[in-house]
C-alpha atoms as a PDB file:
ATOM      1  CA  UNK A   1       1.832  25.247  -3.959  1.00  0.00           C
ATOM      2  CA  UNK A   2      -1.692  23.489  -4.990  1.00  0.00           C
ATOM      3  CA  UNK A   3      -1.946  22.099  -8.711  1.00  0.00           C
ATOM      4  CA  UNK A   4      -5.211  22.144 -11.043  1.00  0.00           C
ATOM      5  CA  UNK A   5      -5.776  17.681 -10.583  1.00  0.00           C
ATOM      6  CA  UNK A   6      -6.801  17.378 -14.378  1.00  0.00           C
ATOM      7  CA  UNK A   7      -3.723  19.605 -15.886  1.00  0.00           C
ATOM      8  CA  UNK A   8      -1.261  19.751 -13.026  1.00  0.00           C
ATOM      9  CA  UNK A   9      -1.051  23.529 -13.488  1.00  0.00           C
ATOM     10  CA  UNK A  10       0.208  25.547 -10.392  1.00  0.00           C
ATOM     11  CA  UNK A  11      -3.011  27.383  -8.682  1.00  0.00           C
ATOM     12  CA  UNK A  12      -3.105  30.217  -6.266  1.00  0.00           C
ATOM     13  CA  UNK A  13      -5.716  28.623  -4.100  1.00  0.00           C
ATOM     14  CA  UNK A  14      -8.028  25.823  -4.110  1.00  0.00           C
ATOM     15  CA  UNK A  15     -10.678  27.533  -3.160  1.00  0.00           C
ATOM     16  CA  UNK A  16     -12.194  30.696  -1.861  1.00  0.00           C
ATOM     17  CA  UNK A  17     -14.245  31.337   1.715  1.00  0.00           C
ATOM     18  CA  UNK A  18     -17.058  33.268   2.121  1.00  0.00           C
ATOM     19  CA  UNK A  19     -18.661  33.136   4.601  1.00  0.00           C
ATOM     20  CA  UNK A  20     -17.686  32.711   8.353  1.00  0.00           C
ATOM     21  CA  UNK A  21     -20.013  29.683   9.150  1.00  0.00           C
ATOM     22  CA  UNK A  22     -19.500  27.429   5.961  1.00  0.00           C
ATOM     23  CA  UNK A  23     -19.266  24.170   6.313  1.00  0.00           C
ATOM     24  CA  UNK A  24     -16.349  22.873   3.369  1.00  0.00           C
ATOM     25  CA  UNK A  25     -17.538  19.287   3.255  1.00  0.00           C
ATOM     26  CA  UNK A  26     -21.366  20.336   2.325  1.00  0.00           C
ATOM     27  CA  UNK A  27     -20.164  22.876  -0.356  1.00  0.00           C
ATOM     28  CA  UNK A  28     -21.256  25.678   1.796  1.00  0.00           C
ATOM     29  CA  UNK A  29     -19.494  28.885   1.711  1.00  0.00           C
ATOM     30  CA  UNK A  30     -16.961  28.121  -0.519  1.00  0.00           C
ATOM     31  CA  UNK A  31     -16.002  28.868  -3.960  1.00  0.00           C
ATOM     32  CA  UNK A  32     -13.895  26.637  -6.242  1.00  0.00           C
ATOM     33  CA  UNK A  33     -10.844  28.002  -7.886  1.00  0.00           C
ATOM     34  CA  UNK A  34     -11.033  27.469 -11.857  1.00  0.00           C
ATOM     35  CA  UNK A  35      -8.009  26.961 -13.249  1.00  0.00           C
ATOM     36  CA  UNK A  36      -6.775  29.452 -15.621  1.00  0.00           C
ATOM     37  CA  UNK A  37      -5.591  26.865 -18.094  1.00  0.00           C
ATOM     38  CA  UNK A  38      -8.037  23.947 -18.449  1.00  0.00           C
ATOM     39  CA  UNK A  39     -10.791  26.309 -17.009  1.00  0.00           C
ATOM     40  CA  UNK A  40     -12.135  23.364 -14.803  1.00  0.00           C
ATOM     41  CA  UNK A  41     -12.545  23.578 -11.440  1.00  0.00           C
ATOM     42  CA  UNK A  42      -8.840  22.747  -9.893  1.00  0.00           C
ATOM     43  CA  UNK A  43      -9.476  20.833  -6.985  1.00  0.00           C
ATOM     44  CA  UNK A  44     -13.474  19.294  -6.304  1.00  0.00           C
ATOM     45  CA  UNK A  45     -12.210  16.717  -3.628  1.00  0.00           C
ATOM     46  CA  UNK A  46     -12.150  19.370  -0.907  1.00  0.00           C
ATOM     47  CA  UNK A  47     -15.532  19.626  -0.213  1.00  0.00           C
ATOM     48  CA  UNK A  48     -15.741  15.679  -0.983  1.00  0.00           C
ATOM     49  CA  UNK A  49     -16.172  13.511   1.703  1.00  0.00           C
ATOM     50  CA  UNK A  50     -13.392  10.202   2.090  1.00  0.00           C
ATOM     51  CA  UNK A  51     -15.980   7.821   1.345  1.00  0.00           C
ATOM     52  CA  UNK A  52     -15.829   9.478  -2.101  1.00  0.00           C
ATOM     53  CA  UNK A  53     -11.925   9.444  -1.994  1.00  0.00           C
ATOM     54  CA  UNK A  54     -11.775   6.047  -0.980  1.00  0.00           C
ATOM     55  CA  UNK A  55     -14.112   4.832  -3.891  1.00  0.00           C
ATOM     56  CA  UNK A  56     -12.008   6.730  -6.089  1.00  0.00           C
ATOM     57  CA  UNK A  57      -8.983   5.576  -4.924  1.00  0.00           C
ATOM     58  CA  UNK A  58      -9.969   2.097  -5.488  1.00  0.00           C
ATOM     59  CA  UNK A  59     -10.541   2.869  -9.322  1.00  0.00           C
ATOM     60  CA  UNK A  60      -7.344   5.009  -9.935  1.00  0.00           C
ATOM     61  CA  UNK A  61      -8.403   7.826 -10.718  1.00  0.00           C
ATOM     62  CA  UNK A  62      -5.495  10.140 -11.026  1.00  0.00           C
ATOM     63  CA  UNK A  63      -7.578  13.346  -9.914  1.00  0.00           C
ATOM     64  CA  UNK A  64      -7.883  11.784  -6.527  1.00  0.00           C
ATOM     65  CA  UNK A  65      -4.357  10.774  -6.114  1.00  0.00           C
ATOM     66  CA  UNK A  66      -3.142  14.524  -6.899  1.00  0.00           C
ATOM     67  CA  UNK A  67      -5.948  15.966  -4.873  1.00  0.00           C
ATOM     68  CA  UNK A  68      -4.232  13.983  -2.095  1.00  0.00           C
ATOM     69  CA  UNK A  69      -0.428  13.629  -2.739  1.00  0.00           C
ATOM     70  CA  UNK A  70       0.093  17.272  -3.715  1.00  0.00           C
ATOM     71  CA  UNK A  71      -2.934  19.809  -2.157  1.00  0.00           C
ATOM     72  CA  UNK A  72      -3.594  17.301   0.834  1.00  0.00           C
ATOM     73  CA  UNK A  73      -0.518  15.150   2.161  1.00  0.00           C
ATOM     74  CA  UNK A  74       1.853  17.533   0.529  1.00  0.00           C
ATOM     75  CA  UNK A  75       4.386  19.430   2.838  1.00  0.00           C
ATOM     76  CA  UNK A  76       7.006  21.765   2.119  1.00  0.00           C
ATOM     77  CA  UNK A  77       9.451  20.506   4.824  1.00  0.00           C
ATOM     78  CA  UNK A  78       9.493  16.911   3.520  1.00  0.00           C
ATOM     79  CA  UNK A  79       7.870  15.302   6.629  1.00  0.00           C
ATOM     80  CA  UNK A  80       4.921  13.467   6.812  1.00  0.00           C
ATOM     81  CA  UNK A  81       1.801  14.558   7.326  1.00  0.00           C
ATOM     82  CA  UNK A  82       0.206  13.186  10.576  1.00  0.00           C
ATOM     83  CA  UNK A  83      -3.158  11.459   8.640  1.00  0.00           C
ATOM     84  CA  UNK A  84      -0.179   9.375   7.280  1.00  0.00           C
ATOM     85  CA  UNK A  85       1.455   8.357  10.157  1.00  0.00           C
ATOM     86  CA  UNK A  86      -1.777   7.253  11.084  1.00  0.00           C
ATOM     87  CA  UNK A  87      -2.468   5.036   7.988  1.00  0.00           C
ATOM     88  CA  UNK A  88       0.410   3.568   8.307  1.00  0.00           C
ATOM     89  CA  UNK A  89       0.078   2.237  11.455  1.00  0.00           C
ATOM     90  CA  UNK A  90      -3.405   1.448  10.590  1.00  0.00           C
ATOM     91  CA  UNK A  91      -2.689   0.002   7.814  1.00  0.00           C
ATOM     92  CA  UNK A  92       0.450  -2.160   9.862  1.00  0.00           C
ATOM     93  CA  UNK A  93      -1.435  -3.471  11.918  1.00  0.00           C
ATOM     94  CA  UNK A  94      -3.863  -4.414   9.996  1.00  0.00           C
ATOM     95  CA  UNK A  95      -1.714  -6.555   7.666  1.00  0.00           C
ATOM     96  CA  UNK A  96      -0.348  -7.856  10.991  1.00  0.00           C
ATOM     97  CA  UNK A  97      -4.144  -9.678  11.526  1.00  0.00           C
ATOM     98  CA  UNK A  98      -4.002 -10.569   7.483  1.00  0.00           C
ATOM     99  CA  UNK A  99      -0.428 -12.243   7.492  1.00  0.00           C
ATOM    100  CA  UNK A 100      -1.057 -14.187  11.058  1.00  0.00           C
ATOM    101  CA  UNK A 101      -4.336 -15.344   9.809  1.00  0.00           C
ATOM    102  CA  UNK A 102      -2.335 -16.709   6.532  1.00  0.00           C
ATOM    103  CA  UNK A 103       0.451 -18.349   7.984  1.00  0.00           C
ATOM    104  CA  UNK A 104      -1.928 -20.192  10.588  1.00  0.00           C
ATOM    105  CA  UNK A 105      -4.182 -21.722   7.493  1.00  0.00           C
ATOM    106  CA  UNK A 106      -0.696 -22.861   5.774  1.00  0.00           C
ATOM    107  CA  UNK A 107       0.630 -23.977   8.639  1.00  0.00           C
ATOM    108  CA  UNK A 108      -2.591 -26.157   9.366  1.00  0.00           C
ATOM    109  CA  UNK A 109      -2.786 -29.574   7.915  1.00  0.00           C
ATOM    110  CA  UNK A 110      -6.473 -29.073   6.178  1.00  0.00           C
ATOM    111  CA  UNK A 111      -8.909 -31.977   6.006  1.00  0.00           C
ATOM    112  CA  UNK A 112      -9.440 -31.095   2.290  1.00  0.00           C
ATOM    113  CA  UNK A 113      -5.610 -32.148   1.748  1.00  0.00           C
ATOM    114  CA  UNK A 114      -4.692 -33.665  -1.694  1.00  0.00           C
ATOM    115  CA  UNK A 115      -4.393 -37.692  -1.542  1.00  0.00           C
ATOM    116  CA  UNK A 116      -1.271 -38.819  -1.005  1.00  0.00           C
ATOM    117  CA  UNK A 117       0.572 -40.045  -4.188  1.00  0.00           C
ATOM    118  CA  UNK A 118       1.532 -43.371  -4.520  1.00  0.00           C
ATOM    119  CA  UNK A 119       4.794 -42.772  -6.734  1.00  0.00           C
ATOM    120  CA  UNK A 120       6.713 -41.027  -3.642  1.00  0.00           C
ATOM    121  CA  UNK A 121       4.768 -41.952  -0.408  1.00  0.00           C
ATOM    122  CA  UNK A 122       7.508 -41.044   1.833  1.00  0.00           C
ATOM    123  CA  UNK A 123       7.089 -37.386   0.271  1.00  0.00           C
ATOM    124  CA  UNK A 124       3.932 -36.926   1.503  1.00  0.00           C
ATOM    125  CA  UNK A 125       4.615 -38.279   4.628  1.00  0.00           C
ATOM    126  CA  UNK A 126       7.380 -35.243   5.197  1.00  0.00           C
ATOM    127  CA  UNK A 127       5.170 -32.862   4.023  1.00  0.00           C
ATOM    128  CA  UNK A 128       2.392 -33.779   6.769  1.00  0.00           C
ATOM    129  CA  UNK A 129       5.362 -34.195   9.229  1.00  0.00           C
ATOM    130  CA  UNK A 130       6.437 -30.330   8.780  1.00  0.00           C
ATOM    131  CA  UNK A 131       2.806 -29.366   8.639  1.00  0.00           C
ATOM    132  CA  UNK A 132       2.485 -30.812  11.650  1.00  0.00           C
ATOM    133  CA  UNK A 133       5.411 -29.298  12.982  1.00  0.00           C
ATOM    134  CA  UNK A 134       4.938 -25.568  11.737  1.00  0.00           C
ATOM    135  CA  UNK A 135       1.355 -25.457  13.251  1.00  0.00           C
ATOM    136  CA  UNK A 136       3.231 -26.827  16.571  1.00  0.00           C
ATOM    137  CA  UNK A 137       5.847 -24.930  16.839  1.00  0.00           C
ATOM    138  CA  UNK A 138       3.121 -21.607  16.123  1.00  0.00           C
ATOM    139  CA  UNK A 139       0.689 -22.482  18.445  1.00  0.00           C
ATOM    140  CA  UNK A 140       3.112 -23.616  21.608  1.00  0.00           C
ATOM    141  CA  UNK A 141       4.391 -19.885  22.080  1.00  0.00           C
ATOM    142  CA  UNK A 142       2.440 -17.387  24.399  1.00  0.00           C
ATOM    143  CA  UNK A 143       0.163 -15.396  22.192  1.00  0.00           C
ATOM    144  CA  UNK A 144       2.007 -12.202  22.563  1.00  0.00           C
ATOM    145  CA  UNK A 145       5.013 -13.535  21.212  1.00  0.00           C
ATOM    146  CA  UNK A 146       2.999 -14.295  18.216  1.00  0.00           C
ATOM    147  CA  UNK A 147       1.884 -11.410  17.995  1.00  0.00           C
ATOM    148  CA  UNK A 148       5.766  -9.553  18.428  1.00  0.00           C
ATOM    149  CA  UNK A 149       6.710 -12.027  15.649  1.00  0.00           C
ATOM    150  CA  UNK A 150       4.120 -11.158  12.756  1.00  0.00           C
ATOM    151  CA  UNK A 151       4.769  -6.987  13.746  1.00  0.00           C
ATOM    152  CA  UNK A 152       8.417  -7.515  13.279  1.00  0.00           C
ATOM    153  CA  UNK A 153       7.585  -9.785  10.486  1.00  0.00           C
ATOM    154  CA  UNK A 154       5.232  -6.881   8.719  1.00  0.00           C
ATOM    155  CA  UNK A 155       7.260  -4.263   9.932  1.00  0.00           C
ATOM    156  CA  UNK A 156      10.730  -5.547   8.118  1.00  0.00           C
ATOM    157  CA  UNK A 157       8.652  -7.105   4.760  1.00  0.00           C
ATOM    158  CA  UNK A 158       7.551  -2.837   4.871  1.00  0.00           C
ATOM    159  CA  UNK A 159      10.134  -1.505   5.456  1.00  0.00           C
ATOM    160  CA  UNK A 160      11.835  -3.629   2.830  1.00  0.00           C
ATOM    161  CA  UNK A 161       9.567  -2.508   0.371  1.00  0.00           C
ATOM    162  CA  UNK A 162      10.068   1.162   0.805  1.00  0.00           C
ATOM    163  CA  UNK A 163      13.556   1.771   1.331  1.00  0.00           C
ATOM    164  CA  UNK A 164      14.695   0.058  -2.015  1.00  0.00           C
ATOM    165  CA  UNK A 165      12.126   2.457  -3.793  1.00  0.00           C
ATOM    166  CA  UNK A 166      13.503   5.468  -2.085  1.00  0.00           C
ATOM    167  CA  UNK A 167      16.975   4.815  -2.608  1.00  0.00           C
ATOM    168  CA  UNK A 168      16.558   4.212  -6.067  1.00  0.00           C
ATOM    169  CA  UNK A 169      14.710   7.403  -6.762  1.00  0.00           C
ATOM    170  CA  UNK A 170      17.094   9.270  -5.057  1.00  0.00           C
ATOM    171  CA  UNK A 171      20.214   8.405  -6.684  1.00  0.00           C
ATOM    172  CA  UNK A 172      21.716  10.465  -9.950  1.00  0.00           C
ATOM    173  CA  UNK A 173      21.531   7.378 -12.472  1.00  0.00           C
ATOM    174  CA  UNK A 174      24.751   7.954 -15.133  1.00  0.00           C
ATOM    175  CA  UNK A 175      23.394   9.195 -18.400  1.00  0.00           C
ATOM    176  CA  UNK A 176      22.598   5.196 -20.127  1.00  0.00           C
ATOM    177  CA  UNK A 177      20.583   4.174 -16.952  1.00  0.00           C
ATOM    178  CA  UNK A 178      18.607   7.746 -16.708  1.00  0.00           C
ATOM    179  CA  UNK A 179      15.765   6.255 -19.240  1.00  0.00           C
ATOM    180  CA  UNK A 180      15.160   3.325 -16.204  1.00  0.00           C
ATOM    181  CA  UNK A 181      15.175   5.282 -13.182  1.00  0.00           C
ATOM    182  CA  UNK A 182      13.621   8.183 -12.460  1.00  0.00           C
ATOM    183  CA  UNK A 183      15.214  10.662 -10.369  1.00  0.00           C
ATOM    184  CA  UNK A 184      12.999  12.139  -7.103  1.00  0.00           C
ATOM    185  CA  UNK A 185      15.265  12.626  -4.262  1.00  0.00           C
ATOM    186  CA  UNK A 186      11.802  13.404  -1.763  1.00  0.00           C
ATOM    187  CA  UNK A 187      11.434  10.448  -0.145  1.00  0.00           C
ATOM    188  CA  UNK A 188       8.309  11.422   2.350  1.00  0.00           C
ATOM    189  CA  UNK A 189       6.138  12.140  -0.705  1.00  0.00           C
ATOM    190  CA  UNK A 190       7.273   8.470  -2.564  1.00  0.00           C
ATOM    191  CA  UNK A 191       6.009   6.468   1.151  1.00  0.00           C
ATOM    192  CA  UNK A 192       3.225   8.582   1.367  1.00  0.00           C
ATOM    193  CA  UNK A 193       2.333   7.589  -2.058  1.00  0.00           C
ATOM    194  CA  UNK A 194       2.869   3.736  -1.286  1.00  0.00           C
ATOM    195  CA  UNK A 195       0.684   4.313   1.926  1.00  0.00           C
ATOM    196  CA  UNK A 196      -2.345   5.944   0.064  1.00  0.00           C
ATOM    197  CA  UNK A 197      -1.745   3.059  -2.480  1.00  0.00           C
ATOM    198  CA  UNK A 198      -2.287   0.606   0.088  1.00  0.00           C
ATOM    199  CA  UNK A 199      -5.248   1.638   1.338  1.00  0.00           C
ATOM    200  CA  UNK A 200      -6.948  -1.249  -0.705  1.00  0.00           C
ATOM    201  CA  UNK A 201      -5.589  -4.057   2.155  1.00  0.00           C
ATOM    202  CA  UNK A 202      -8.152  -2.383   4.133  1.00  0.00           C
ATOM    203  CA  UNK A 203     -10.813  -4.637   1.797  1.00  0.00           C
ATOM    204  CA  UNK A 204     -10.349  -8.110   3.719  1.00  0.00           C
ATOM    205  CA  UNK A 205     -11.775  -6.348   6.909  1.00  0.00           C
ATOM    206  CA  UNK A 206     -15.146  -8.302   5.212  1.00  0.00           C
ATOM    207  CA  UNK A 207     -13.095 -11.500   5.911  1.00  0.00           C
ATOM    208  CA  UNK A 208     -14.222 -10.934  10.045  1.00  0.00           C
ATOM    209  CA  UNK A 209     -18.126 -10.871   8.790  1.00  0.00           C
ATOM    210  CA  UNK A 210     -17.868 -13.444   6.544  1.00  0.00           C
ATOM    211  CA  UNK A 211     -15.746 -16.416   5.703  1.00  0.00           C
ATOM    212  CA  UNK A 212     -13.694 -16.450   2.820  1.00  0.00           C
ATOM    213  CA  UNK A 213     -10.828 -18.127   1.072  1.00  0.00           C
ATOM    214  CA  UNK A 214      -8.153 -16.232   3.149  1.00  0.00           C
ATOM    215  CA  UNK A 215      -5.115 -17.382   0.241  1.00  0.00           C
ATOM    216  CA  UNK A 216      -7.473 -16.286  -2.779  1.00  0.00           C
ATOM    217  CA  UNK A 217      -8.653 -13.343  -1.042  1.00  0.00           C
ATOM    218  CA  UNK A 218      -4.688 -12.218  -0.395  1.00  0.00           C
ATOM    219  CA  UNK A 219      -3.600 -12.890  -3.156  1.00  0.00           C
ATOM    220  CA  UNK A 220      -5.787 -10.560  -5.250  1.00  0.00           C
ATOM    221  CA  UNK A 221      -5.814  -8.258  -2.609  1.00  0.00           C
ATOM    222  CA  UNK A 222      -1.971  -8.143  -2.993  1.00  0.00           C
ATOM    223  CA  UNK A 223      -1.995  -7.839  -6.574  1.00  0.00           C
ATOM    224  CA  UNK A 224      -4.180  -5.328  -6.503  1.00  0.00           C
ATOM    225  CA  UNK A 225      -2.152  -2.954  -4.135  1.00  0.00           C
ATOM    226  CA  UNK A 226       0.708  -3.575  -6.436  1.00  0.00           C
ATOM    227  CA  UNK A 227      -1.737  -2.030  -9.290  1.00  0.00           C
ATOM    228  CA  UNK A 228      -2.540   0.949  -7.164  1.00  0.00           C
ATOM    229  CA  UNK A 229       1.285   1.276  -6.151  1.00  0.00           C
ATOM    230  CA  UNK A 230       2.602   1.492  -9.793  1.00  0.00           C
ATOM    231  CA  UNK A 231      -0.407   3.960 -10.599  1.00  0.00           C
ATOM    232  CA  UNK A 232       0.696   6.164  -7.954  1.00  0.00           C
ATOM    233  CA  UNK A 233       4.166   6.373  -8.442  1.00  0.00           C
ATOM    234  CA  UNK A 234       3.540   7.211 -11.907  1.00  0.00           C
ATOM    235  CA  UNK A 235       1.161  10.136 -11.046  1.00  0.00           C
ATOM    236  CA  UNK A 236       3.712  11.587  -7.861  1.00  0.00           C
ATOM    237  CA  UNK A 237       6.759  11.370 -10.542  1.00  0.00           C
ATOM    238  CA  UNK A 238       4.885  11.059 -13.911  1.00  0.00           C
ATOM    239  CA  UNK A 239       7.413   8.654 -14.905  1.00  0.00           C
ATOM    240  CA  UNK A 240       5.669   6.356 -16.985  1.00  0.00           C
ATOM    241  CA  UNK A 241       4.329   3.425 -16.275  1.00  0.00           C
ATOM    242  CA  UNK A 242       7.017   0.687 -17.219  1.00  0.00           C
ATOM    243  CA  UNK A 243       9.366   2.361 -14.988  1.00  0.00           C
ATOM    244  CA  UNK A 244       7.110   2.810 -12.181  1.00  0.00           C
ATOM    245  CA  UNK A 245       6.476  -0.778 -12.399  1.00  0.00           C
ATOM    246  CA  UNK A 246      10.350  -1.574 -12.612  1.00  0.00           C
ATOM    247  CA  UNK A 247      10.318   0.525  -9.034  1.00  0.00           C
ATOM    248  CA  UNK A 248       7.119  -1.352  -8.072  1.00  0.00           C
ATOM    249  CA  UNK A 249       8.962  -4.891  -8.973  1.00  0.00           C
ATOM    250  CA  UNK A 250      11.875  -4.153  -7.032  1.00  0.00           C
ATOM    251  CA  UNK A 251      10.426  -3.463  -3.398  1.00  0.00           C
ATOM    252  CA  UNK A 252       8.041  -6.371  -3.723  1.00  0.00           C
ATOM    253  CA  UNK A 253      10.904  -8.497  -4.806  1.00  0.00           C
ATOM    254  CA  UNK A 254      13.082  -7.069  -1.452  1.00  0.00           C
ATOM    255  CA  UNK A 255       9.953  -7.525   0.713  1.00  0.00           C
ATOM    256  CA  UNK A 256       9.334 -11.030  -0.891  1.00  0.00           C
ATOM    257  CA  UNK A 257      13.176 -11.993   0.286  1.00  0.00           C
ATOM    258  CA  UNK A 258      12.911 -10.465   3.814  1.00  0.00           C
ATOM    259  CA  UNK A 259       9.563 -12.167   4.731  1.00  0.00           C
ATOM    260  CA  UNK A 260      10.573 -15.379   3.509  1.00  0.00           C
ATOM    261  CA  UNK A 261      13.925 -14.884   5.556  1.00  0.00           C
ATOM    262  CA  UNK A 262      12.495 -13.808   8.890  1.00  0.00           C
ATOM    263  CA  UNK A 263       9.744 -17.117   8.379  1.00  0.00           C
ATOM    264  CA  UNK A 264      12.890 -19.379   7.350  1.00  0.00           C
ATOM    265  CA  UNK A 265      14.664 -18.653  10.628  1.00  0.00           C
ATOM    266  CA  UNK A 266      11.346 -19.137  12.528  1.00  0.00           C
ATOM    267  CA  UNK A 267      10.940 -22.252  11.215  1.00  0.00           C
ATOM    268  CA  UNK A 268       7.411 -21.709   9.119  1.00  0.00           C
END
């Protein structure tokens, strides 16, 4: 059932058609529900456009993340609706191009390298050996095994960072540990959430137009996903923040250990 996106209240409809040829995204022939509690209009995204969702989505706005989680994306079987299978393969794929394009930079030995100290020479010398080595052992496999490597590598660091979230949320915590974890035991609505979060990796498409710092510019593209990811937990479960962040802390710390496993036993 749709919800008013400022009160959360339960609404018959979102809106009301009028006329045969109307045209939702232009406003035409179609009347907003009002809510009967707050008495604003329960739903204005659906005759918004996604550029409009997107910039919304970038500044948190809760309206937009109910508009989409619960009158959108929502589904009474618990499946997924197909727009999100198809973000998350978008957005797969896309960190597939982000992480490659990292690893080869740190596997590089840079011209800009830091002088080598003269307290522990032989340090330095190691360091520019496995440099070396990395970058080697990267660039002397056929390109489609390169390729395999960072899907499997982004498709275990994911999957990682879901399935700890959904377990938790699913499990009946004893009565002490029910202030931590918040029970939801609907685990298509908690990845759909993390996949609508994540739209913001999507920014560092900019990075094929123009050059920039790839680390700096993944690193505060990561942190900012994390931001988006706590905010919409805590609007799917209205949890709280702290313990959406607890959630939040725990898949990144189980994708954190996978990635750095799978690039351990690949040598990187």
């Amino acid at each position: 059932m749709p919800i008013c996106i400022h009160c959360r209240s339960p609404v018959k409809t979102l809106y009301t058609t009028y006329s045969k040829a109307d045209d939702r995204a232009l406003g035409k022939g179609v009347r907003l529900t009002q809510c009967p509690r707050c008495k604003a209009f329960a739903d204005k995204y659906v005759e918004h456009d996604f550029v409009v969702l997107f910039i919304d989505l970038v500044l948190i706005k809760p309206q937009v993340y109910r508009h989409l989680l619960f009158n959108r994306l929502g589904r009474d079987d618990g499946k997924f609706d197909r727009s999100i299978l198809r973000l998350g393969i978008l957005l797969l794929l896309f960190d597939v191009y982000l992480t490659w394009a990292r690893i080869e930079k740190l596997a590089l030995p840079t011209p800009a390298a830091a002088p080598p100290s003269p307290l522990n020479p032989s340090s330095n010398a190691t360091s520019a050996t496995q440099a070396e080595t990395n970058a080697s052992l990267l660039q002397a496999q056929p390109l489609i095994l390169q390729y395999l490597f960072f899907l499997l590598l982004v498709t275990l660091s994911t999957l990682a960072f879901h399935f700890p979230i959904r377990l938790l949320c699913s499990l009946r915590a004893p009565r002490p540990l029910r202030s931590l974890l918040p029970y939801y035991p609907h685990p298509a609505p908690l990845s759909t959430a993390l996949l609508v979060s994540s739209c913001t990796k999507l920014f560092p498409i900019l990075l094929i137009i123009w050059d920039y710092d790839l680390p700096s510019s993944a690193t505060a593209v990561s942190w900012a996903v994390i931001v988006n990811n706590v905010a919409a937990l805590e609007i799917l479960m209205d949890c709280g923040y702290v313990r959406a962040g607890g959630l939040v802390a725990v898949g990144a710390g189980c994708r954190w250990v996978v990635g750095g496993a799978v690039l351990r036993a690949a040598g990187l």
